[in-house]
N, C-alpha and C. Protein backbone atom coordinates (compact mmCIF):
# COMPACT_ATOMS: atom_id res chain seq x y z
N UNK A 1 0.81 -1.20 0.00
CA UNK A 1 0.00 0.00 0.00
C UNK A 1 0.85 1.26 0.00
N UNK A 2 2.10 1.40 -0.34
CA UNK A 2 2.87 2.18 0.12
C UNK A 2 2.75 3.36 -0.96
N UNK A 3 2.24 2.84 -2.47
CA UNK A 3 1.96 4.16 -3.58
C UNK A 3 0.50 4.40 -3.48
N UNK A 4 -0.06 3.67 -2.58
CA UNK A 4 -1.58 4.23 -2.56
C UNK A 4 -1.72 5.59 -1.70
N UNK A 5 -2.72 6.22 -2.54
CA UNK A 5 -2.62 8.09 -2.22
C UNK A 5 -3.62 8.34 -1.23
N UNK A 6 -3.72 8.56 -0.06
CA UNK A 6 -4.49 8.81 0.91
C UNK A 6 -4.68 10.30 1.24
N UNK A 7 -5.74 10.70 1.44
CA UNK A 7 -6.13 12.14 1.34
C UNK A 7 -4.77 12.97 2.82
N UNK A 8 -4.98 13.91 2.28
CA UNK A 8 -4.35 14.80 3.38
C UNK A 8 -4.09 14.68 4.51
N UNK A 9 -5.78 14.99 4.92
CA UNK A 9 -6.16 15.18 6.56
C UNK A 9 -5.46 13.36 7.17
N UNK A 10 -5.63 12.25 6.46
CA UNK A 10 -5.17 11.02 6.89
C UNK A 10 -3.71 10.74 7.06
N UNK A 11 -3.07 11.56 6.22
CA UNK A 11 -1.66 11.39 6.61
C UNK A 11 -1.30 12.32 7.70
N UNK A 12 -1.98 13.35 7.84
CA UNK A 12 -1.48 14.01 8.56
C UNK A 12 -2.10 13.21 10.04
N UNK A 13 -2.85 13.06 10.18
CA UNK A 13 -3.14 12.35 11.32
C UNK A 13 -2.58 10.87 11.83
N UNK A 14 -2.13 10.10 10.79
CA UNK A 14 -0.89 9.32 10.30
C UNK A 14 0.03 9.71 11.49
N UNK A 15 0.41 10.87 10.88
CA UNK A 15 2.08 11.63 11.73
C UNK A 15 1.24 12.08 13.00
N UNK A 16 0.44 12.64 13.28
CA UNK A 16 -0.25 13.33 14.58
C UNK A 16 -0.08 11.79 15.96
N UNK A 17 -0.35 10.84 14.84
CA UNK A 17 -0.85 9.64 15.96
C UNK A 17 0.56 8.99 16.28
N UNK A 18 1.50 9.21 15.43
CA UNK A 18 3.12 8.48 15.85
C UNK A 18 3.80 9.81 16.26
N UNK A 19 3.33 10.51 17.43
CA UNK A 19 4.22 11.51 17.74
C UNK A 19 5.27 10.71 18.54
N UNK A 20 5.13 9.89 19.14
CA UNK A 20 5.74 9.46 20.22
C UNK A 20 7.13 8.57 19.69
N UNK A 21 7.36 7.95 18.50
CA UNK A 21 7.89 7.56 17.57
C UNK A 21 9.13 8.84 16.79
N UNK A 22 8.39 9.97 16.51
CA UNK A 22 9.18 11.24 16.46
C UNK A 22 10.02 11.33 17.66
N UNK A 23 9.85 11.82 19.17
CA UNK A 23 9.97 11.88 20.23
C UNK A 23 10.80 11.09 20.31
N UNK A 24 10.74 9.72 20.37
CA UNK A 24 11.69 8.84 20.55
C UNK A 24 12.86 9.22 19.58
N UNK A 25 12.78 9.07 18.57
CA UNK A 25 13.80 9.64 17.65
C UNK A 25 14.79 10.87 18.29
N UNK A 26 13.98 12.17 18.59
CA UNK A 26 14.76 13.16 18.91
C UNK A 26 15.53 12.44 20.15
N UNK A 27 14.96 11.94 21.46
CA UNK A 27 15.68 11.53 22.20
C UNK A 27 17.05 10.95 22.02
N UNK A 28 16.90 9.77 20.91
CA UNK A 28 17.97 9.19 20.92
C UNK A 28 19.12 9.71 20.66
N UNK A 29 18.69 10.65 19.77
CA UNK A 29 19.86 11.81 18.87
C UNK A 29 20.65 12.43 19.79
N UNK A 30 19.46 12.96 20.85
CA UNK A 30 20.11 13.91 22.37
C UNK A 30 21.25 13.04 23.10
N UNK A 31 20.70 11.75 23.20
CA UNK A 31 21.58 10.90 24.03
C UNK A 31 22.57 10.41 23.14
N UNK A 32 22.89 10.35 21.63
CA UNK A 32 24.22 10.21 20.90
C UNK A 32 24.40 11.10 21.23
N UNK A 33 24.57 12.45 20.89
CA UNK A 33 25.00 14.37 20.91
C UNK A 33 25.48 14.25 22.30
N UNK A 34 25.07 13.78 23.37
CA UNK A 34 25.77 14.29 24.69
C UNK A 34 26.64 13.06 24.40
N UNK A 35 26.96 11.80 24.71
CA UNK A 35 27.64 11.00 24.85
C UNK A 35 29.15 11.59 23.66
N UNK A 36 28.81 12.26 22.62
CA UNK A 36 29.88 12.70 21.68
C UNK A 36 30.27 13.93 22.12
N UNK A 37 29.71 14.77 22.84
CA UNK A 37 30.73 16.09 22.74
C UNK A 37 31.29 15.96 24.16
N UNK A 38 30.55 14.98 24.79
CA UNK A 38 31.23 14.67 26.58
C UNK A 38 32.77 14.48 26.22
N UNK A 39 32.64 13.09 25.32
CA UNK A 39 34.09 12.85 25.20
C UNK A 39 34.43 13.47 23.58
N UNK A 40 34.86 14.33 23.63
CA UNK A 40 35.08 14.59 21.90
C UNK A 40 36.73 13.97 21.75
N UNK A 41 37.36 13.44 22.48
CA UNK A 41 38.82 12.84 22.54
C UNK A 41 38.95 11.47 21.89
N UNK A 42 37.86 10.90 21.79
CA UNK A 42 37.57 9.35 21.60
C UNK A 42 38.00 9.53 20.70
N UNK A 43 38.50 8.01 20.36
CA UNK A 43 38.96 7.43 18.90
C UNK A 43 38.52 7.51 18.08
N UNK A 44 38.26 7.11 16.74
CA UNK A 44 37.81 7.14 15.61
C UNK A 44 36.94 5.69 15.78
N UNK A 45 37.42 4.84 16.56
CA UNK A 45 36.94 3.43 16.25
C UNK A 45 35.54 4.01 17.34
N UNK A 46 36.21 4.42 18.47
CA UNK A 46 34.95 4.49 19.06
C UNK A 46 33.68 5.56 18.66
N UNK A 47 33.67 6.51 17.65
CA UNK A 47 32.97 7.23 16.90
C UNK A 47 32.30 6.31 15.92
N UNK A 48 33.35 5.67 15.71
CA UNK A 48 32.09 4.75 14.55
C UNK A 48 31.25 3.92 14.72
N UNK A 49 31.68 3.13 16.50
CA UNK A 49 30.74 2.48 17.18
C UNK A 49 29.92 3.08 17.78
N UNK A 50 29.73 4.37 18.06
CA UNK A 50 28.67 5.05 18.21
C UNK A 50 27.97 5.51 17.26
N UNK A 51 28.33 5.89 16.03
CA UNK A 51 27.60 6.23 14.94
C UNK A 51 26.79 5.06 14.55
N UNK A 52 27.19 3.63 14.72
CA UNK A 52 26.72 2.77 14.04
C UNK A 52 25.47 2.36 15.11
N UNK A 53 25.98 2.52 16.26
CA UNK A 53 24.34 1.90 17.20
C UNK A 53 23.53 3.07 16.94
N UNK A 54 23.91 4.43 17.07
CA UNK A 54 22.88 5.53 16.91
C UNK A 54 21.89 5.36 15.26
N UNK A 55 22.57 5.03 13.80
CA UNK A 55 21.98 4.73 13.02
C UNK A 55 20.81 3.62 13.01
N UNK A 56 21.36 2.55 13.93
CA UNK A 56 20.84 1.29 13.81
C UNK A 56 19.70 1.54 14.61
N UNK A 57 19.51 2.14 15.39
CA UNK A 57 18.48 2.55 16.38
C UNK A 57 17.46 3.40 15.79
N UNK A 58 17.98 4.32 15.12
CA UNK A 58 16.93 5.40 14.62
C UNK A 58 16.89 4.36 12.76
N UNK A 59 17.31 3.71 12.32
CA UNK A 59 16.25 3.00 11.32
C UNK A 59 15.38 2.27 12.11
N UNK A 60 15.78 1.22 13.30
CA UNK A 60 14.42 0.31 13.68
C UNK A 60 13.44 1.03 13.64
N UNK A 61 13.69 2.52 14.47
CA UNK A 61 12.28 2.94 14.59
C UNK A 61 11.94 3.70 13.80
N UNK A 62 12.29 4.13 12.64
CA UNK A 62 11.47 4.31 11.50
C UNK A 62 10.66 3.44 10.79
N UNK A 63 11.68 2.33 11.01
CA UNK A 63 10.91 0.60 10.39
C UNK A 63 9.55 0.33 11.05
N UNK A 64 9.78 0.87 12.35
CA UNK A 64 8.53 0.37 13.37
C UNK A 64 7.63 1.42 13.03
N UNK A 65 7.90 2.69 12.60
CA UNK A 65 6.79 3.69 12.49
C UNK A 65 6.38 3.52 11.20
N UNK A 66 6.83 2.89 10.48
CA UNK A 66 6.37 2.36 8.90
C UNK A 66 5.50 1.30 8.75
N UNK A 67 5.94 0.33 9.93
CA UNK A 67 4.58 -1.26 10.27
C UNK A 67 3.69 -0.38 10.74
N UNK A 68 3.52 0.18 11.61
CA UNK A 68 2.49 1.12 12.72
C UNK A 68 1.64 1.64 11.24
N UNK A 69 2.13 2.84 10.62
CA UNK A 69 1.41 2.90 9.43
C UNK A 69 0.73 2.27 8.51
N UNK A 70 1.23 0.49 7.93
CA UNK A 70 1.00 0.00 7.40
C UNK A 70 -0.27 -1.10 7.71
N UNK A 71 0.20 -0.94 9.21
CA UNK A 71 -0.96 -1.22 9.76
C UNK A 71 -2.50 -0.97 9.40
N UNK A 72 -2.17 0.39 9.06
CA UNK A 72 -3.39 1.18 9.45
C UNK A 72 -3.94 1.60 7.51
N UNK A 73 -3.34 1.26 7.20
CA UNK A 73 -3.30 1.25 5.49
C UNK A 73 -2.90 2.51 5.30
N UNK A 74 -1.99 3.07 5.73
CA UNK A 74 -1.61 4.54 5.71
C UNK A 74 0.09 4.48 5.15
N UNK A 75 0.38 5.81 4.36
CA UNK A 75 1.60 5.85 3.98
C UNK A 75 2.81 4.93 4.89
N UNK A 76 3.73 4.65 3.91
CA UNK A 76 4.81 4.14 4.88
C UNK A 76 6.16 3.95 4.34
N UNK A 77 5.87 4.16 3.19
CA UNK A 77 7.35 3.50 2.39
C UNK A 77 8.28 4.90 2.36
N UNK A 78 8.41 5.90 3.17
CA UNK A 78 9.33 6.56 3.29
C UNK A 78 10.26 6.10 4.85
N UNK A 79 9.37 6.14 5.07
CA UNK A 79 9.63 5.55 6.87
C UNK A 79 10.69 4.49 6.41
N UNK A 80 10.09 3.36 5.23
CA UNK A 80 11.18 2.26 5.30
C UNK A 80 12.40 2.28 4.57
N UNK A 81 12.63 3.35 3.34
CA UNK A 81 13.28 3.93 3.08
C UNK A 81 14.67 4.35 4.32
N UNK A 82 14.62 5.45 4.75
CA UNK A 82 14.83 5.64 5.71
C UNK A 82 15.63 5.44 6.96
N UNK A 83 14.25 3.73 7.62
CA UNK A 83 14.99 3.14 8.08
C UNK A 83 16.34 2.24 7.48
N UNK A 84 15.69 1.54 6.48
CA UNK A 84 16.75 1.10 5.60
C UNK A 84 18.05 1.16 5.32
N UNK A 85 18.10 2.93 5.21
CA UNK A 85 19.18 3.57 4.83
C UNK A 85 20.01 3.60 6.15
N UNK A 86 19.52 3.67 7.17
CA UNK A 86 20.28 4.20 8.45
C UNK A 86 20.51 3.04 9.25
N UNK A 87 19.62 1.76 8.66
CA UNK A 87 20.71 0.38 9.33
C UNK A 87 21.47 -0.45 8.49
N UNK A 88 21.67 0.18 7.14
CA UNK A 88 22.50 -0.28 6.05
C UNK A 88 23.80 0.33 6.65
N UNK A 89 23.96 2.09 7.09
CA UNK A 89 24.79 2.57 7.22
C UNK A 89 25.29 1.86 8.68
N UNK A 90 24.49 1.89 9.37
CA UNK A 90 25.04 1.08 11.27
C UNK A 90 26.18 0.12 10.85
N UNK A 91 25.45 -0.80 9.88
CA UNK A 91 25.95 -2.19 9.90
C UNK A 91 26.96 -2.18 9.17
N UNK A 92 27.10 -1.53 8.11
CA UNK A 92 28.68 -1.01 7.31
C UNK A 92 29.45 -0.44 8.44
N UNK A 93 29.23 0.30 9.52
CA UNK A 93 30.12 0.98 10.20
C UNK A 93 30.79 -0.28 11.16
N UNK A 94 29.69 -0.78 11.55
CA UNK A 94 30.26 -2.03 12.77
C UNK A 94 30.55 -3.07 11.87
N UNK A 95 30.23 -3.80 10.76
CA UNK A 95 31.32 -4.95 9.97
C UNK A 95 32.76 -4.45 9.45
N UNK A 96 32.71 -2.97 9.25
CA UNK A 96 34.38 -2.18 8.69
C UNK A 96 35.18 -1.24 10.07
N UNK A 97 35.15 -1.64 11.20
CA UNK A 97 35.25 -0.67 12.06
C UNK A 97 36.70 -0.07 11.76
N UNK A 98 37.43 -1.65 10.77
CA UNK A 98 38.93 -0.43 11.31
C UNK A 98 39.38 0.43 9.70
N UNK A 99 38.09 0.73 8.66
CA UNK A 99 38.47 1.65 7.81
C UNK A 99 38.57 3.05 8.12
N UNK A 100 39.17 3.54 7.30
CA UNK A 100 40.05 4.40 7.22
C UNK A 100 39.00 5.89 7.28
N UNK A 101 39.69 6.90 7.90
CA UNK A 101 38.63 8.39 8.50
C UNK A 101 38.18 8.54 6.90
N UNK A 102 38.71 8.51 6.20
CA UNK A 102 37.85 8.80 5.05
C UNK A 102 36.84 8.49 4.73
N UNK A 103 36.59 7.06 4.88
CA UNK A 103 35.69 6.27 4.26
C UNK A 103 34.72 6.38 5.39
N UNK A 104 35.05 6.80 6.67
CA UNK A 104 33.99 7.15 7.92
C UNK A 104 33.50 7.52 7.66
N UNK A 105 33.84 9.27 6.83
CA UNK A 105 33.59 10.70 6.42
C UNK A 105 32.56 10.27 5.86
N UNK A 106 32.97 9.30 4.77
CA UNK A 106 32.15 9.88 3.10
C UNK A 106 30.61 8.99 3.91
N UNK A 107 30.89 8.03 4.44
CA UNK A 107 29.37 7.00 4.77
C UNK A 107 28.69 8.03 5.69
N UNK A 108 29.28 8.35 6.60
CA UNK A 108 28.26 9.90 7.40
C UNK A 108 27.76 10.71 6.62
N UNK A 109 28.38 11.33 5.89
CA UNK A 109 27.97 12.14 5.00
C UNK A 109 26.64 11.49 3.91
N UNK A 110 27.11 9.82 3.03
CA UNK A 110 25.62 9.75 2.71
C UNK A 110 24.38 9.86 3.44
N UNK A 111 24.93 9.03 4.89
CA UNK A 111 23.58 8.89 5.56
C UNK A 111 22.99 9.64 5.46
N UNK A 112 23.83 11.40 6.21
CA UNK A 112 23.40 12.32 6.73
C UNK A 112 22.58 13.43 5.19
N UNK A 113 23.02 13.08 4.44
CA UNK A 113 22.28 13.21 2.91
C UNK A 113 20.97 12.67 2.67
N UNK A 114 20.95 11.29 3.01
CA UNK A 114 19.91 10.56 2.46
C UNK A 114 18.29 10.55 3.47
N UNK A 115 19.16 10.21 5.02
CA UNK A 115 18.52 10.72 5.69
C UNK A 115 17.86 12.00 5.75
N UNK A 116 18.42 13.17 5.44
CA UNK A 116 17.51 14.09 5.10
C UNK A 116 17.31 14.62 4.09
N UNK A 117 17.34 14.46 3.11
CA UNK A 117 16.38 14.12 1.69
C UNK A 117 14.93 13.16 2.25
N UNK A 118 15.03 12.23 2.61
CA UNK A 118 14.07 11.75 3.29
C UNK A 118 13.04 12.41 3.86
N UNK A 119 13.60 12.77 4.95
CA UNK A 119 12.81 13.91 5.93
C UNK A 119 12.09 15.03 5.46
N UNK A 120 12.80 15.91 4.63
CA UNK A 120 12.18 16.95 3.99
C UNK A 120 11.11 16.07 2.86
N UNK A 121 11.17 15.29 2.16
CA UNK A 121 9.85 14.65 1.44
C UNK A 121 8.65 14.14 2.47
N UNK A 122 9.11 13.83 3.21
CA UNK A 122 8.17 13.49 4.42
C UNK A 122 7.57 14.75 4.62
N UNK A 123 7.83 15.87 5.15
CA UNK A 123 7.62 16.95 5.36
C UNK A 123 6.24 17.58 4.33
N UNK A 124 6.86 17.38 3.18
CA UNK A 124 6.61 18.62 2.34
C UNK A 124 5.17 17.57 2.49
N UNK A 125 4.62 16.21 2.80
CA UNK A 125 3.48 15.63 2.49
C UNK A 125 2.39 16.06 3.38
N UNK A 126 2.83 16.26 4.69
CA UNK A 126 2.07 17.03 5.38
C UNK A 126 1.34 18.40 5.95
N UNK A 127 0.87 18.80 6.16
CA UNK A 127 -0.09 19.94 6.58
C UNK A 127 1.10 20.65 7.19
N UNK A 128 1.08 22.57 7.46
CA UNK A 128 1.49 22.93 8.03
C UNK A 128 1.75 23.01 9.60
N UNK A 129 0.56 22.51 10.06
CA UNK A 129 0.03 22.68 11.46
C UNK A 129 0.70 20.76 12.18
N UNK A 130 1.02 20.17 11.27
CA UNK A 130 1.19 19.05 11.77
C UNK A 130 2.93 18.75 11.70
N UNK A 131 3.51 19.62 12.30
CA UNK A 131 5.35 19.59 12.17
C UNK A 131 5.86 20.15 10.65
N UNK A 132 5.25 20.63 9.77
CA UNK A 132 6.15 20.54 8.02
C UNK A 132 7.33 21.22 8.65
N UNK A 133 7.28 22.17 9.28
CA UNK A 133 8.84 23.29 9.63
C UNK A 133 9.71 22.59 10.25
N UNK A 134 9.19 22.05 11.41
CA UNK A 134 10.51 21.27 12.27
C UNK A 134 10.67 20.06 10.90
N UNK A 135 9.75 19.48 10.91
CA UNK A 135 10.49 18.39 10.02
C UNK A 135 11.32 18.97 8.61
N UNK A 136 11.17 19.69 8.04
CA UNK A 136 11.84 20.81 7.20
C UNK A 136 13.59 21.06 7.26
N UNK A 137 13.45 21.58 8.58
CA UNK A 137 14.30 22.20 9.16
C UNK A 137 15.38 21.39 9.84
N UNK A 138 14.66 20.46 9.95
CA UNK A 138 16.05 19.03 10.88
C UNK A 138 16.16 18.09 8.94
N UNK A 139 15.27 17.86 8.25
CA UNK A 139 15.58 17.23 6.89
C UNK A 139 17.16 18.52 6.77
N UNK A 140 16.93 19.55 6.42
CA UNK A 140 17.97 20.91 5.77
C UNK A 140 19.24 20.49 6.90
N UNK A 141 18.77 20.14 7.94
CA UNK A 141 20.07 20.31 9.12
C UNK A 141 21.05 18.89 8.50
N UNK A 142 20.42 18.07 8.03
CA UNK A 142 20.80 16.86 8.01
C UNK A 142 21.78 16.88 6.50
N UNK A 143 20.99 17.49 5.73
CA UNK A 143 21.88 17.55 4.19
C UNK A 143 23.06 18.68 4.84
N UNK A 144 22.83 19.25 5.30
CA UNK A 144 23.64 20.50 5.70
C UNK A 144 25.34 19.71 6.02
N UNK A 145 24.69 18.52 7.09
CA UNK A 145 25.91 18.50 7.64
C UNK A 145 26.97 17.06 6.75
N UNK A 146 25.71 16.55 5.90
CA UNK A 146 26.19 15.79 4.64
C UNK A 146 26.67 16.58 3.83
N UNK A 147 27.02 17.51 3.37
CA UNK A 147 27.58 18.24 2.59
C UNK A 147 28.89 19.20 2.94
N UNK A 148 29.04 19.55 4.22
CA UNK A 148 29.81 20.01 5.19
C UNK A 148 31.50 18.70 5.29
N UNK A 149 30.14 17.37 5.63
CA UNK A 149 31.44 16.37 5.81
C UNK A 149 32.02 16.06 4.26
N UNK A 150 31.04 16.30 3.21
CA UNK A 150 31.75 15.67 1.66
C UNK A 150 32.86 17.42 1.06
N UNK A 151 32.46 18.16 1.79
CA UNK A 151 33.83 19.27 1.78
C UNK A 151 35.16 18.81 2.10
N UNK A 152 34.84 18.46 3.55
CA UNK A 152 35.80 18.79 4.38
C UNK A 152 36.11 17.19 5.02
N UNK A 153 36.56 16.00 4.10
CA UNK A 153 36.80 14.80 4.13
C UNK A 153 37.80 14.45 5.66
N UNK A 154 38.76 15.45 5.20
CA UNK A 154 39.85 15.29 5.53
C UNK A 154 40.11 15.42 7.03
N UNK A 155 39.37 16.63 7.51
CA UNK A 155 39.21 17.04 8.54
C UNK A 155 39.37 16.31 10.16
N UNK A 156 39.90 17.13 11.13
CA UNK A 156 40.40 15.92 12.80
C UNK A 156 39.12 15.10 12.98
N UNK A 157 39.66 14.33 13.36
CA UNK A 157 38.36 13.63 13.92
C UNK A 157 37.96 14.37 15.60
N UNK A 158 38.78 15.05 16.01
CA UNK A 158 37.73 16.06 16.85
C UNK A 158 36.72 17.00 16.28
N UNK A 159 37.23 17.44 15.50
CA UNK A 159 36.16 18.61 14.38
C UNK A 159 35.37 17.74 13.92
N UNK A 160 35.29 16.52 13.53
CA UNK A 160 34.09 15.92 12.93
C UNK A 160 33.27 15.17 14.16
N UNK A 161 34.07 14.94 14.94
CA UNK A 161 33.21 14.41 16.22
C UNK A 161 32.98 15.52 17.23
N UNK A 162 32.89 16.87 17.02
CA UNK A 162 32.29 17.81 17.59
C UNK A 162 31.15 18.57 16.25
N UNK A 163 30.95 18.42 15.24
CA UNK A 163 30.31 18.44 13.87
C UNK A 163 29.09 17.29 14.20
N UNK A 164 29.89 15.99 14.68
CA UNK A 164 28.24 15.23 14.45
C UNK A 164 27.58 15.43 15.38
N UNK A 165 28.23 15.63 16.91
CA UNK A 165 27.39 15.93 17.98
C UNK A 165 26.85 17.27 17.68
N UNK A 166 27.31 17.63 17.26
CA UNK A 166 26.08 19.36 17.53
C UNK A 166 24.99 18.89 16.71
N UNK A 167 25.21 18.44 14.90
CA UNK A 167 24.40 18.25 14.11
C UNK A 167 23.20 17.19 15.34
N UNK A 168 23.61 16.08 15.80
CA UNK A 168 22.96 15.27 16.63
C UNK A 168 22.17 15.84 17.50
N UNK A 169 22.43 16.81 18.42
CA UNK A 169 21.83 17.89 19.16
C UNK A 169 20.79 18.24 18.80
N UNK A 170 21.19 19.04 17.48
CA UNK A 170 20.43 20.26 17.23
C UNK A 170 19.23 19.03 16.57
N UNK A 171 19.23 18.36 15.86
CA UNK A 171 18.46 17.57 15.14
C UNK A 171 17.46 16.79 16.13
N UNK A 172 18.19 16.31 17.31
CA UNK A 172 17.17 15.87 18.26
C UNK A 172 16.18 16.22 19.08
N UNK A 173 16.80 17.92 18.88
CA UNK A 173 16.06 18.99 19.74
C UNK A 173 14.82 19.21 18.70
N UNK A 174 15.10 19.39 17.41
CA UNK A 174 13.78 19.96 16.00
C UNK A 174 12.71 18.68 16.60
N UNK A 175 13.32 17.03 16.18
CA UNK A 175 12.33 16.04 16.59
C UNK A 175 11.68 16.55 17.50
N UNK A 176 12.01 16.66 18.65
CA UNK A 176 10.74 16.76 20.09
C UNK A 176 10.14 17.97 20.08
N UNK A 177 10.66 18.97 19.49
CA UNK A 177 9.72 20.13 19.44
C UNK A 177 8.46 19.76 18.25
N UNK A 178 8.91 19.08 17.49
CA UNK A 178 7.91 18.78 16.17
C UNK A 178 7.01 17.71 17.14
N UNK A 179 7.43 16.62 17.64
CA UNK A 179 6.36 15.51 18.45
C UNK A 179 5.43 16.37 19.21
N UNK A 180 6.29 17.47 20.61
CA UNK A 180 5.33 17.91 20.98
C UNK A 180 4.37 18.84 20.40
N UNK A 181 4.42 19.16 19.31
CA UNK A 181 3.34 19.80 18.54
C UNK A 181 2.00 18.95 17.87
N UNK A 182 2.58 17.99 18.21
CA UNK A 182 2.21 17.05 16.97
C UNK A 182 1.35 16.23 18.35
N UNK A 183 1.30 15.81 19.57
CA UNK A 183 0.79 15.74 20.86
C UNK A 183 0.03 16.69 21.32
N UNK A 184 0.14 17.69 21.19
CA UNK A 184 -0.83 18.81 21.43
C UNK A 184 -1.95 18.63 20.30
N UNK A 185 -1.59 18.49 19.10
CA UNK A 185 -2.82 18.57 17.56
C UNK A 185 -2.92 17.14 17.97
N UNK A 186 -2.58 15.85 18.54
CA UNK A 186 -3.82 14.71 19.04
C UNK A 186 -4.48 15.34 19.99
N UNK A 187 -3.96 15.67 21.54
CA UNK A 187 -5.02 15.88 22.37
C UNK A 187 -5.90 16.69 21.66
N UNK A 188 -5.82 18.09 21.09
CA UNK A 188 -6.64 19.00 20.48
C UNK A 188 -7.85 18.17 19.66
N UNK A 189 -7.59 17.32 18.94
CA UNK A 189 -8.41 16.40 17.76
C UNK A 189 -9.45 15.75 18.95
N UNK A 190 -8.75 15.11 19.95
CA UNK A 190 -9.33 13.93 20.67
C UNK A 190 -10.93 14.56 21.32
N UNK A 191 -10.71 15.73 21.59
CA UNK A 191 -12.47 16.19 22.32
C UNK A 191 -12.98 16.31 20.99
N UNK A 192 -12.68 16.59 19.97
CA UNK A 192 -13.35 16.86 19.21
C UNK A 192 -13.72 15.68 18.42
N UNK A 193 -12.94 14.89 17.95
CA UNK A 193 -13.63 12.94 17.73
C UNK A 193 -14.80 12.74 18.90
N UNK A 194 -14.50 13.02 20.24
CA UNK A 194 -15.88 12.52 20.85
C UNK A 194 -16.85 13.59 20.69
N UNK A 195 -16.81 14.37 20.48
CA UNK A 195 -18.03 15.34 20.52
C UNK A 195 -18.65 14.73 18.88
């Protein structure tokens, strides 16, 4: 069901009803972002083992917010997209741990590309009132910092492991401000379904 076209108001309520799924997302990001700029000294090996559980984590639960959808005969094949992409990248990071900062670079950088290319199509499908800006705005943060790392390859691995934590930060912070909006427009809906 994933090219079947469902009116507006249904997707958007789609995203209204998996706020908590968003939420979770931003969290996780918060808790990579602090664990990376705590220690910004760490190795390279240990950056990539954190990059790779933080990817692997935020595809499941896109995967899971894509069944949740599919469930419901509602959009989903971006969600799996998505996830896809971000436990393709985990699992390249943890089967290659001891390649070379380059090849770190360039796979962050797709994710952080693809991943938000993603996001912003997600976005643009929904209503204004139901997250399009935050989700907008963390999709732009995400190419931003994919394009930043395909500059600047070369760069310390402190500068890039103070680069992903902020990007991580700031990106986890857009998620929960977008969920809790998106929690407020359910409760808001909910008196009004029973009335």
């Amino acid at each position: 069901m994933a090219g079947s076209a469902l009116p507006v108001d249904d997707r958007n309520a789609c995203l209204a009803r998996n706020w908590r799924w968003l939420l979770l997302r931003g969290i996780l990001a918060i808790v990579f972002a602090v664990l990376v700029l705590l220690q910004p000294g760490l190795a390279l090996f240990s950056l990539i083992l954190l990059f790779a559980a933080y990817a692997i984590a935020d595809g499941i639960v896109a995967i899971v917010s894509a069944v949740r959808a599919a469930r419901r005969h509602e959009r989903w094949g971006w969600f799996v997209l998505e996830g896809v992409i971000g436990i393709a990248a985990g699992a390249l990071a943890f089967l290659l741990p001891g390649i070379a900062m380059f090849s770190f670079v360039l796979l962050a950088a797709v994710w952080a590309l693809a991943s938000g290319v993603a996001m912003i199509v997600a976005a643009i499908r929904v209503r204004r009132d139901h997250g399009r800006l935050w989700l907008a705005v963390a999709g732009l943060l995400s190419v931003a910092l994919g394009v930043l790392l395909f500059l600047q390859p070369l760069t310390g691995a402190i500068v890039l492991t103070l680069w992903i934590g902020a990007y991580a930060l700031a990106f986890g912070v857009l998620l929960i401000v977008a969920a809790i909006g998106l929690r407020r427009r359910c409760a808001d809906a909910a008196p009004a379904d029973a009335a």
